[in-house]
Protein backbone atom coordinates (compact mmCIF):
# COMPACT_ATOMS: atom_id res chain seq x y z
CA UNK A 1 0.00 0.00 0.00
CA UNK A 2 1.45 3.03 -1.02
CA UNK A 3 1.56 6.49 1.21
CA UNK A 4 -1.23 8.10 -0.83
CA UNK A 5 -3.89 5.20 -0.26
CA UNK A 6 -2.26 4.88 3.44
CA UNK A 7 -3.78 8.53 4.05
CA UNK A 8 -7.15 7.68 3.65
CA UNK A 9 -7.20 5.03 6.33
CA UNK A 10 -4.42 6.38 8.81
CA UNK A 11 -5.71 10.54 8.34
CA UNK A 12 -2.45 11.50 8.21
CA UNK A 13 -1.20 13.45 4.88
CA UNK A 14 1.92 11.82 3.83
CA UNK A 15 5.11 14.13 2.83
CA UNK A 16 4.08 14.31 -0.78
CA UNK A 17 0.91 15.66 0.07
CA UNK A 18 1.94 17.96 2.12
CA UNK A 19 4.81 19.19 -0.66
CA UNK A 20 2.45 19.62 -3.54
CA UNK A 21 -1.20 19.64 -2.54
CA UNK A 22 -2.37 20.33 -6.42
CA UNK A 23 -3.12 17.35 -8.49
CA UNK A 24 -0.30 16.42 -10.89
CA UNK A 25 -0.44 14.93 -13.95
CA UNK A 26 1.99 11.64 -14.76
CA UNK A 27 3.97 12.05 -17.84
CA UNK A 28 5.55 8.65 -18.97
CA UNK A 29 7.90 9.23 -22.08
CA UNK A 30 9.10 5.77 -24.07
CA UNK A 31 12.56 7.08 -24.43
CA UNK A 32 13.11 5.25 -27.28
CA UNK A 33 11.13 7.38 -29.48
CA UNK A 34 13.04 10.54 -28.16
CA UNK A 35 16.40 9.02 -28.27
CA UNK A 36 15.87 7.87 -32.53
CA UNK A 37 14.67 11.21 -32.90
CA UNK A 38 17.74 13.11 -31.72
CA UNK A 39 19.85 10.02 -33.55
CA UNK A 40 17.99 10.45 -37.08
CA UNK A 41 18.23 14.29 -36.85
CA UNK A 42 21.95 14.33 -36.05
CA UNK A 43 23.50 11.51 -36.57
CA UNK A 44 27.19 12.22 -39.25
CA UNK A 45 26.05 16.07 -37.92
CA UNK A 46 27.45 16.05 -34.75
CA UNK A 47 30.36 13.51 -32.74
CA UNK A 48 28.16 13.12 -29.49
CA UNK A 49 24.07 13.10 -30.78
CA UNK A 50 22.62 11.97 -28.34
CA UNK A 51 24.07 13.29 -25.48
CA UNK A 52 23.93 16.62 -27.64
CA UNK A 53 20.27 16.79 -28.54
CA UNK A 54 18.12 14.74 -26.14
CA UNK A 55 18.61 16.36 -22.62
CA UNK A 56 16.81 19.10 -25.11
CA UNK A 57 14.41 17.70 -26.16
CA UNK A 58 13.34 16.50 -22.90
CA UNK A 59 13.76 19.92 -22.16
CA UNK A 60 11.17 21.42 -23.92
CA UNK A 61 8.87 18.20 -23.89
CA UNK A 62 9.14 18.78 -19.77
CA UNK A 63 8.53 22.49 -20.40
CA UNK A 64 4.81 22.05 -21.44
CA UNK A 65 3.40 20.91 -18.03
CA UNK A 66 5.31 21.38 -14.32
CA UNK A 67 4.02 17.98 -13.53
CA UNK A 68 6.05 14.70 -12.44
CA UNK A 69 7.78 13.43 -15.39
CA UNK A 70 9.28 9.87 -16.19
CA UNK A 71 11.82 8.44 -18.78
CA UNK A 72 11.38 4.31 -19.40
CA UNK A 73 13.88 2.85 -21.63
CA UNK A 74 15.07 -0.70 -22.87
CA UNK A 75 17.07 -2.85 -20.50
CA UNK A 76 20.06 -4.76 -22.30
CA UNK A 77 19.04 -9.11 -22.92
CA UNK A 78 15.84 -8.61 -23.05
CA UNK A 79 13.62 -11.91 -21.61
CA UNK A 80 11.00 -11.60 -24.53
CA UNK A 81 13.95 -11.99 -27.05
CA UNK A 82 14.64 -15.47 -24.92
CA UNK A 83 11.07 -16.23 -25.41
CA UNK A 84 10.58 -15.54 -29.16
CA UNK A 85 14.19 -14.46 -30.77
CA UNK A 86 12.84 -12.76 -33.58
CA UNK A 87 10.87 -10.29 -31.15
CA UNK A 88 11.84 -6.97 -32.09
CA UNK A 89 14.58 -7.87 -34.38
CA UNK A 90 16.37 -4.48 -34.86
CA UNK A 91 19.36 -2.24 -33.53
CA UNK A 92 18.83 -0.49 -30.23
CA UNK A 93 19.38 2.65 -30.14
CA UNK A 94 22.90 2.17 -28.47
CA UNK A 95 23.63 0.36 -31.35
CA UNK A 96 22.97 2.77 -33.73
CA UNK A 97 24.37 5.68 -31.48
CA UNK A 98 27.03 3.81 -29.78
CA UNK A 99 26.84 2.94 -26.09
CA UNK A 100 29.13 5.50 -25.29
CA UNK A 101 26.89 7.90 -26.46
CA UNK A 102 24.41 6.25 -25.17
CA UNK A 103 25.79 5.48 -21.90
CA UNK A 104 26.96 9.27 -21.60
CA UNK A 105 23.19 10.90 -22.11
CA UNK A 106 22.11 8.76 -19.40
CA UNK A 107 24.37 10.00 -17.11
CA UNK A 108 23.59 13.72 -18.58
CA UNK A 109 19.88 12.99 -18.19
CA UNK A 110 20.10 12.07 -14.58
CA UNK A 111 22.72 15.10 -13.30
CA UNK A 112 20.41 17.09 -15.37
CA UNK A 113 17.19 15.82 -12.44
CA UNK A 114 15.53 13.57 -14.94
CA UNK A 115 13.75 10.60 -13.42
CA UNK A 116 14.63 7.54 -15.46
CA UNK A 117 14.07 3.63 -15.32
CA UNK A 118 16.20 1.35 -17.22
CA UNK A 119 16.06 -2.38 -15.55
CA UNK A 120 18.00 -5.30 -17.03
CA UNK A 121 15.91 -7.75 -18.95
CA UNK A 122 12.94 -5.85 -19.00
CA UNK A 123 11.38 -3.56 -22.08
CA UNK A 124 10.24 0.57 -21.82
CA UNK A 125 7.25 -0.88 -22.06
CA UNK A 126 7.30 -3.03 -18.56
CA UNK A 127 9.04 -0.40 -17.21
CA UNK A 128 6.06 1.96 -18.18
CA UNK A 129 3.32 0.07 -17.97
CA UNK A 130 4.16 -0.76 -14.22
CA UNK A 131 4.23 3.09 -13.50
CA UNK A 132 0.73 3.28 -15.25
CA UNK A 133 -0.72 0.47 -13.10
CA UNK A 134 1.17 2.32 -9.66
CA UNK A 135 -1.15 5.94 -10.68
CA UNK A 136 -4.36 4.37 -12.52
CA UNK A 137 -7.30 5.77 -10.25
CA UNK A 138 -4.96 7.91 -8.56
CA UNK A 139 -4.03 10.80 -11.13
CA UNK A 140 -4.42 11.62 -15.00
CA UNK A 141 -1.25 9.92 -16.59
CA UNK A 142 -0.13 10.87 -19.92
CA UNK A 143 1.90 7.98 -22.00
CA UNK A 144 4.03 10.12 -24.76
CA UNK A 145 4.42 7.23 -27.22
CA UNK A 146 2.42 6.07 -30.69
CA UNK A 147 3.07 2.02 -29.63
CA UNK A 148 -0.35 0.96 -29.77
CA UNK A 149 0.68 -1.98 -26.75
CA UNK A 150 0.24 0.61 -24.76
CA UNK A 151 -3.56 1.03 -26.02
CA UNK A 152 -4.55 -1.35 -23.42
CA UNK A 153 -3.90 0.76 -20.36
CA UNK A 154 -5.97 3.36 -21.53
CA UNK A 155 -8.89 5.14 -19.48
CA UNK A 156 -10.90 7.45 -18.61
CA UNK A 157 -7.54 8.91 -16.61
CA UNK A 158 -4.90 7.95 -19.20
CA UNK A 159 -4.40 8.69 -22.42
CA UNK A 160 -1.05 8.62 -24.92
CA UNK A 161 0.38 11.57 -27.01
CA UNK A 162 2.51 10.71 -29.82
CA UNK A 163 4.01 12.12 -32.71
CA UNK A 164 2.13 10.32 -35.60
CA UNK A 165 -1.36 9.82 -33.67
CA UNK A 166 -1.44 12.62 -31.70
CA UNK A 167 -3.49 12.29 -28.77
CA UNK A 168 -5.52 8.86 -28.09
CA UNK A 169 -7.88 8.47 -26.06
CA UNK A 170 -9.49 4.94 -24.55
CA UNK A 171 -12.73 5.77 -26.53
CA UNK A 172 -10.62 6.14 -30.11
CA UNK A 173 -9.03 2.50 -29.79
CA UNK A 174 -12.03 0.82 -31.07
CA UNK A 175 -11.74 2.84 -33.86
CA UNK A 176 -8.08 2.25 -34.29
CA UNK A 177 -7.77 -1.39 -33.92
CA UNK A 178 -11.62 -2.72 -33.74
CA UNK A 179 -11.24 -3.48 -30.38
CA UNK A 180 -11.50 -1.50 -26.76
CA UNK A 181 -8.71 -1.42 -24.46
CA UNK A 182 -9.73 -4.71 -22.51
CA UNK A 183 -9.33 -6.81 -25.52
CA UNK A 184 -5.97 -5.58 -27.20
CA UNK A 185 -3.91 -7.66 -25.86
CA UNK A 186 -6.41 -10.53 -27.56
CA UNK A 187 -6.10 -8.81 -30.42
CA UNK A 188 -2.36 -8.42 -30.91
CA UNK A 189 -1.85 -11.92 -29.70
CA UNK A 190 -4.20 -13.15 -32.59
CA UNK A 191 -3.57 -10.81 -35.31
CA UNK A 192 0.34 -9.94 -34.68
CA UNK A 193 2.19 -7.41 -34.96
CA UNK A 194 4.63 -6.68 -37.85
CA UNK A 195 6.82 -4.18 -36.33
CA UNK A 196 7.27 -5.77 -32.87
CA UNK A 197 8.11 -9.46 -34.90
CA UNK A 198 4.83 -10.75 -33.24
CA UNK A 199 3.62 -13.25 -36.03
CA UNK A 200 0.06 -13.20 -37.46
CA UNK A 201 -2.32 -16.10 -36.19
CA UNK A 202 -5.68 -14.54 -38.03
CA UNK A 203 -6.15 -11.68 -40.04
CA UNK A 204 -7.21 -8.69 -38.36
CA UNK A 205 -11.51 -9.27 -39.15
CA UNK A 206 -11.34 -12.52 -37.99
CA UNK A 207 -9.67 -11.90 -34.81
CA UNK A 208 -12.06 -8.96 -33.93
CA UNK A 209 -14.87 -11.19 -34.52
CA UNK A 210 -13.80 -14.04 -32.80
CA UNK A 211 -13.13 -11.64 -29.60
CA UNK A 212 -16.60 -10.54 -29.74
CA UNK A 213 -18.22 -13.98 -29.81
CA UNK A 214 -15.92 -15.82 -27.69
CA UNK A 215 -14.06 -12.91 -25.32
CA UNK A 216 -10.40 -12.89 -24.03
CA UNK A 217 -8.21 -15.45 -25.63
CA UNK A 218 -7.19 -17.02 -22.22
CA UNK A 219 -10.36 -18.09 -21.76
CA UNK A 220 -10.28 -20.56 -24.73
CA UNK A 221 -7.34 -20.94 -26.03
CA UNK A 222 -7.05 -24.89 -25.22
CA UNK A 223 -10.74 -25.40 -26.34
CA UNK A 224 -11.83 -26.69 -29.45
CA UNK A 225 -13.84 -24.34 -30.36
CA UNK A 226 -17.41 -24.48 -32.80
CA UNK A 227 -16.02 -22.19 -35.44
CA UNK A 228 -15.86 -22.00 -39.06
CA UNK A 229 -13.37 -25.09 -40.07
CA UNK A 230 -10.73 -22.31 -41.31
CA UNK A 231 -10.52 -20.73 -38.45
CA UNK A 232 -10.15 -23.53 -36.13
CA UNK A 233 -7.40 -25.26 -38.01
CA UNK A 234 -5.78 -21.77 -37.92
CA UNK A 235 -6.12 -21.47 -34.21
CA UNK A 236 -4.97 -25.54 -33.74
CA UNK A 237 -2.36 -24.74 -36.24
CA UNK A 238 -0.80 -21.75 -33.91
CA UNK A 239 -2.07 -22.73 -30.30
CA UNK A 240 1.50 -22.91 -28.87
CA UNK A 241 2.09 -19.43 -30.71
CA UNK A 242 -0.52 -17.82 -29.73
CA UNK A 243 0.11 -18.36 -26.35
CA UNK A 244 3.51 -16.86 -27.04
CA UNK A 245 2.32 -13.86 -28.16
CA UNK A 246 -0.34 -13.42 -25.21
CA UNK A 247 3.50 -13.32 -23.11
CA UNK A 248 4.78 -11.12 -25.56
CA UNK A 249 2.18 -8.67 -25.34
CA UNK A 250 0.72 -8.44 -21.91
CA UNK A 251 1.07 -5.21 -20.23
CA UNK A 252 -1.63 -6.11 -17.35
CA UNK A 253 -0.64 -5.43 -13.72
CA UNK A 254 0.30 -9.10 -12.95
CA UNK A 255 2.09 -9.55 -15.98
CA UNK A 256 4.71 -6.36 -15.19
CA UNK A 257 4.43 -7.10 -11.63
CA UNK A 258 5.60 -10.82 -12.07
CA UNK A 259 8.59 -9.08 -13.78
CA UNK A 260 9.22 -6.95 -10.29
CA UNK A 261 8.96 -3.92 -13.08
CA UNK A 262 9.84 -1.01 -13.45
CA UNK A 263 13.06 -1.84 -11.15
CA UNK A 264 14.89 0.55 -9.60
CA UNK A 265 15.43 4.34 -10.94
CA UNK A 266 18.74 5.46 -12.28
CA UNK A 267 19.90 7.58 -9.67
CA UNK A 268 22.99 7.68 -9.40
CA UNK A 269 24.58 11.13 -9.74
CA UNK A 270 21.14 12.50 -9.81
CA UNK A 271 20.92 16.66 -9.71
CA UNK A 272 24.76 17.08 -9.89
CA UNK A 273 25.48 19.67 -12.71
CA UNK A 274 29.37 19.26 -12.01
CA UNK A 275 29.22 15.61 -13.77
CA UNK A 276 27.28 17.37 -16.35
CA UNK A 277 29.85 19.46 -17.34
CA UNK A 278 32.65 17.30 -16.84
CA UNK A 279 30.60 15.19 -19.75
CA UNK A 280 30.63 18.31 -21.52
CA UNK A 281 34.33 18.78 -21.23
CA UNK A 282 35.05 15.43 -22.55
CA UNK A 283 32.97 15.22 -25.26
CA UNK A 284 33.37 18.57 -25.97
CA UNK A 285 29.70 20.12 -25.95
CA UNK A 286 29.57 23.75 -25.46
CA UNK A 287 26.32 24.11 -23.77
CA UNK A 288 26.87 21.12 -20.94
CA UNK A 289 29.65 23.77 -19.86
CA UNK A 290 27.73 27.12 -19.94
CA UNK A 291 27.64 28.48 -16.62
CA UNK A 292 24.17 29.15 -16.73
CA UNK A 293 23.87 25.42 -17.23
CA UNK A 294 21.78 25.65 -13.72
CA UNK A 295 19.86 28.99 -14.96
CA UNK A 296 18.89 26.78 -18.25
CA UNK A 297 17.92 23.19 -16.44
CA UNK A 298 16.60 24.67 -13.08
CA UNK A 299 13.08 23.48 -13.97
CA UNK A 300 14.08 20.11 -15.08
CA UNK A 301 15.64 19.51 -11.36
CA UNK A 302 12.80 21.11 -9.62
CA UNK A 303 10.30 18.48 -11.67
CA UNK A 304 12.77 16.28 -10.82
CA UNK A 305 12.54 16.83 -7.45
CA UNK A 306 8.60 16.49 -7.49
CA UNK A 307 9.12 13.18 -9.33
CA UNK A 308 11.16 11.71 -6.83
CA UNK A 309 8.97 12.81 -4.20
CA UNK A 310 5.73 11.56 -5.96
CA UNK A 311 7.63 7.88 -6.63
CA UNK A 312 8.89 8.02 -2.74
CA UNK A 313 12.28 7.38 -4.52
């Protein structure tokens, strides 16, 4: 039981109550999508991109709301590439960028007061997911991301902005995939998912109406089924699979929470500008070594700040 829930049986207003009575937003960012930004922009432009351009970006993504903030990346050996190997079957971005340069904005990000997960094993999308689950009923949360996974913790409190769909809301994912939030993970596990390597077990229109008439895949996924002779050689044909791909996508609280997501935040050197600008000295970027570095990132740590209190981290 966290301190928030605590109050309303003990009558005693925890710390970050008492810090910030006003109701906060939760801003998740997949860091992913920030990070290939800055890398696509700048990469043969400049020696260090990402350490050059994302700090920011985050910058004036954080600038639009003072509300607590969170950065979710990709852990290294991921356990869903151990499950299916040809999940996700493309570079990282410190494989692109180099995980120096990787490695580097990191440590940038977190002198700099930005609260960040990164947990060995485990995807952004754990990492986020488990955050989501932490605030659902609590606060508005904001995913900034266009993966539709993430369509399935949407609600009346959460919603994603991205750069391709703009902002979704839970009542626009029936008319995005055919399905409501509740059934998405059914529906990726049946129909796939091209970009994630997920592979396709029923075309789209059949999955959607099989959900409707039968519900959530776990519920009959070892039956034999009374459906058109197609489809149920397709299903017998990909049983094993498809219960693959329920692992693969499942974002639900027991599924992250089985993972003990979203670890542990990346705190170390957190809020301590003289690491940023030795970073800046070494890789030689001009602005890490302004001295109004602390005039220019002063909000950052003070969202920071409210972050860390919020997460009791």
């Amino acid at each position: 039981m966290d301190a928030k829930r605590d109050w309303t049986i003990s009558g005693v207003t925890p710390a970050y109550e008492r810090a910030y009575p006003e109701r906060l937003t939760v801003r998740i960012v997949d860091g992913g999508m920030v990070a290939f930004a800055a890398w696509h922009a700048l990469k043969g432009k400049v020696a260090w991109p990402l350490t050059f351009q994302v700090p920011r970006m985050l910058k004036r993504l954080l600038a639009e709301a003072s509300d607590t903030w969170i950065v979710c990346w990709n852990g290294e050996r991921l356990w869903k590439r151990g499950l299916w190997p040809a999940y996700r079957d493309r570079p990282e971005i410190w494989d692109e960028a180099g995980r120096e340069d990787f490695g580097a904005m990191l440590e940038v990000l977190t002198a700099l007061g930005v609260v960040q997960y990164r947990t060995l094993r485990l995807e952004a999308d754990e990492a986020l997911a488990a955050l989501v689950h932490r605030f659902e009923g609590q606060e508005e949360i904001v995913i900034r991301s266009d993966d539709k996974d993430f369509m399935q913790l949407l609600s009346g409190s959460t919603w994603m902005e991205g750069r391709v769909r703009g902002t979704v809301h839970f009542r626009q994912v029936r008319e995005l995939l055919g399905v409501g939030p509740a059934y998405v993970v059914d529906f990726l596990a049946l129909a796939g998912d091209v970009a994630d390597g997920i592979p396709r077990i029923l075309p789209p229109a059949t999955a959607i109406g099989l959900i409707e008439s039968r519900g959530h895949l776990r519920s009959w996924v070892d039956r034999d089924l009374r459906i058109p002779e197609r489809t149920r050689r397709r299903i017998e044909a990909g049983r094993e699979q498809l219960k693959i791909n329920l692992e693969l996508v499942d974002l639900s609280a027991d599924a992250v929470g089985a993972r003990k997501a979203p670890g542990e935040p990346l705190l170390r050197g957190w809020g301590d500008l003289a690491a940023a600008r030795e970073i800046g000295e070494r890789t030689g970027i001009s602005w890490l070594q302004d001295e109004k570095l602390v005039d220019e990132y002063g909000a950052m740590l003070q969202i920071g700040e409210r972050t860390r209190a919020r997460l009791g981290v």
